[in-house]
Protein backbone atom coordinates (compact mmCIF):
# COMPACT_ATOMS: atom_id res chain seq x y z
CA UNK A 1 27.61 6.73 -6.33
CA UNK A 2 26.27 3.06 -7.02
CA UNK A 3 27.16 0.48 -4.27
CA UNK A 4 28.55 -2.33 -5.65
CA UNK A 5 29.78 -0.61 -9.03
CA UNK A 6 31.02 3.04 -7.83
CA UNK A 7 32.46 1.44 -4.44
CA UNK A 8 32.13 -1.75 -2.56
CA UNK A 9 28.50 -2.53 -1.32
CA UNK A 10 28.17 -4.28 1.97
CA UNK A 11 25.29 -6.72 1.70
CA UNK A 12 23.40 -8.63 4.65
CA UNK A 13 21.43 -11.95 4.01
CA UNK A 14 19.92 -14.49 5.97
CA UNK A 15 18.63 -17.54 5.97
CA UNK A 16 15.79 -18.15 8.20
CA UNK A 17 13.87 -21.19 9.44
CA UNK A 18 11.05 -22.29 11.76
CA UNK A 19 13.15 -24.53 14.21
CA UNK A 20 11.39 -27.40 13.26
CA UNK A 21 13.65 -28.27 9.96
CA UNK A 22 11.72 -25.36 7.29
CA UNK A 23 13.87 -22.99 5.80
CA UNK A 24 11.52 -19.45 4.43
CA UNK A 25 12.62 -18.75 1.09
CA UNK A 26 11.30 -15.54 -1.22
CA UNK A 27 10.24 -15.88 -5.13
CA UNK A 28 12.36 -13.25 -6.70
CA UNK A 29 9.85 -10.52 -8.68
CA UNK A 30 9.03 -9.62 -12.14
CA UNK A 31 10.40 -6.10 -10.71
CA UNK A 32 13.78 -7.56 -10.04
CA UNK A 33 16.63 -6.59 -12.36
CA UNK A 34 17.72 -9.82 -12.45
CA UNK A 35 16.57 -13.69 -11.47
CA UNK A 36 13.44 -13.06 -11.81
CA UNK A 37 11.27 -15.81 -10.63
CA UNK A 38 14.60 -17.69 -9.03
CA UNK A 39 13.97 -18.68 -5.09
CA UNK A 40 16.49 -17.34 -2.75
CA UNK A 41 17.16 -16.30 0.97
CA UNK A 42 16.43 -12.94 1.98
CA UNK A 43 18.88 -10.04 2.32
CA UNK A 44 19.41 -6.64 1.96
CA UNK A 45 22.27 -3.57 2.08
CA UNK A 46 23.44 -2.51 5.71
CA UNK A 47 22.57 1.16 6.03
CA UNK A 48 25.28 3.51 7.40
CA UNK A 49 26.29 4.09 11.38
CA UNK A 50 23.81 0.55 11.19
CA UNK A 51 25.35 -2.01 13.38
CA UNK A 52 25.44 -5.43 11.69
CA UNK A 53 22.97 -6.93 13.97
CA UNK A 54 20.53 -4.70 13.52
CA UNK A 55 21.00 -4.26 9.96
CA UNK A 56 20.42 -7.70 9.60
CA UNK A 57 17.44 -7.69 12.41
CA UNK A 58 15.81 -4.82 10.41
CA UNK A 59 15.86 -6.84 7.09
CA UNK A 60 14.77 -9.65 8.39
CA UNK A 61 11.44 -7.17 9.78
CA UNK A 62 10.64 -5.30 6.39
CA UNK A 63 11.08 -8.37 4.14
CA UNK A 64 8.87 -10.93 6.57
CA UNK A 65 7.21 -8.33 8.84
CA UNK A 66 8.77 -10.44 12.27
CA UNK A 67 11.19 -10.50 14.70
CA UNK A 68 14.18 -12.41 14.58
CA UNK A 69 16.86 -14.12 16.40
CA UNK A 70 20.54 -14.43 15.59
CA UNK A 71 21.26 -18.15 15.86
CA UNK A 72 24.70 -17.50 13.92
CA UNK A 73 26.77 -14.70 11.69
CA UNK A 74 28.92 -16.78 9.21
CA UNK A 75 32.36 -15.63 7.75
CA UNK A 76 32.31 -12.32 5.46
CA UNK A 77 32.19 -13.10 1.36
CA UNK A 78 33.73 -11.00 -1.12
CA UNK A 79 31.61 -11.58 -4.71
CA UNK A 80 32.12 -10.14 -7.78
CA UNK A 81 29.24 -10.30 -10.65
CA UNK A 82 27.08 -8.61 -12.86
CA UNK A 83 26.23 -6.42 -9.96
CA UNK A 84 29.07 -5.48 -8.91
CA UNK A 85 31.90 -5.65 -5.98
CA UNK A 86 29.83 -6.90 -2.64
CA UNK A 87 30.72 -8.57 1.01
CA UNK A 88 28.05 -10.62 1.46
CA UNK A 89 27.75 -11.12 5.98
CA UNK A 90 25.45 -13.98 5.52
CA UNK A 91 23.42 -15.12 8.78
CA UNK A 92 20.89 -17.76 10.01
CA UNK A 93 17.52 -16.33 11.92
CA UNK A 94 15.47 -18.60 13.77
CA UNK A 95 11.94 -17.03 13.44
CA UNK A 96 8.66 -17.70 14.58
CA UNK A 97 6.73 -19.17 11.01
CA UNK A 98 3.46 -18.19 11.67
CA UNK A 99 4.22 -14.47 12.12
CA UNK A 100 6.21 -14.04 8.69
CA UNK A 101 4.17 -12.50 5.63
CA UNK A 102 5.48 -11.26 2.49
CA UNK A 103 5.64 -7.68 3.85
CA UNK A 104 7.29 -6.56 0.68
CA UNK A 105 5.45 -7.65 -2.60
CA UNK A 106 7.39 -5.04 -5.01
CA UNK A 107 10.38 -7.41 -4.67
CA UNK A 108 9.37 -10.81 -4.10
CA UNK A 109 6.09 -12.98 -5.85
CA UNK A 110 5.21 -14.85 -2.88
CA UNK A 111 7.04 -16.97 0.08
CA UNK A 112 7.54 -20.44 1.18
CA UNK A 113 8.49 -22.95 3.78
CA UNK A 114 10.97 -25.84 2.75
CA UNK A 115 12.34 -28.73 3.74
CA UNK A 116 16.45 -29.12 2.78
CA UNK A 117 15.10 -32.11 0.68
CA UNK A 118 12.34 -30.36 -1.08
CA UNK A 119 13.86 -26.97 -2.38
CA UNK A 120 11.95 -24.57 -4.87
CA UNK A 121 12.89 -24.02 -8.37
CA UNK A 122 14.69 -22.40 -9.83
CA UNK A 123 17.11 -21.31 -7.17
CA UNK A 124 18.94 -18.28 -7.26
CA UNK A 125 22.83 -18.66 -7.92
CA UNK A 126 23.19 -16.96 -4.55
CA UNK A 127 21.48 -19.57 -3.07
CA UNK A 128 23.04 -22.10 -4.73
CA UNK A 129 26.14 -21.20 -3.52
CA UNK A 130 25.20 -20.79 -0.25
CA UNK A 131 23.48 -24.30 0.09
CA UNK A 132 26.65 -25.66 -1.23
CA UNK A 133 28.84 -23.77 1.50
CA UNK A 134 26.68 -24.19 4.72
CA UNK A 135 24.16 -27.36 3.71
CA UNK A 136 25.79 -29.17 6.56
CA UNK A 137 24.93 -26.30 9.32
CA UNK A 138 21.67 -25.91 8.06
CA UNK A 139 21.05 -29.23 8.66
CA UNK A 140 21.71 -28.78 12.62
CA UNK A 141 18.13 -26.54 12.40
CA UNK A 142 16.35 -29.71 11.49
């Protein structure tokens, strides 16, 4: 079965920032199926029996190779695309910015710190989206 096409997929993402008004955002790869070279927050699938939390903990690990911590879970999002059926359970992570490394260079080019007011481009429509729902919040990490 293919998540997203075959059934729903369940989809954690997170947008993570230094405290100190940077937000981390990832380069999307040439390996990508899609967007490649778009900016975007990081994410991932929660695994089964995987509490949300740590789902979203454990992403946050194997895509910047640090810890995390939960500053707040925002409302469930049902998408559907290209890719399929997906709830999005979108999060902001407060992490420490000088232990984050691209830990996983198959999927992303390189990463970057940003200001609200200096954004990458392109941006991924995900992003996008998500900017344009939650800009507001965001801007209480600054």
């Amino acid at each position: 079965m293919k998540l997203g096409i075959d059934c729903t997929g369940i989809a954690i993402t997170f947008c993570c920032h230094n405290g100190k008004g940077k937000f981390l955002l990832q380069k999307r790869s040439r390996n990508c199926p899609d967007n490649k070279g778009a900016w975007q927050f990081g994410g991932g699938k929660l695994e089964y029996g995987e509490s949300v939390q740590d789902g979203v903990l454990r992403e946050v690990k194997e895509e910047y190779g640090c810890d995390g911590i939960i500053n707040q879970a925002l409302p469930a999002k049902s998408t559907v695309n290209e890719s399929g059926h997906w709830i999005t359970l979108p999060h902001i992570i407060q992490v420490d910015e000088t232990e984050t490394k691209l830990n996983e260079p198959d999927k992303a080019d390189e990463i970057g710190w940003f200001t609200l007011d200096a954004l990458p481009s392109p941006l991924h429509s995900g992003t996008i989206l998500f900017l344009k729902e939650h800009r507001e919040l965001l801007e209480k990490y600054i």
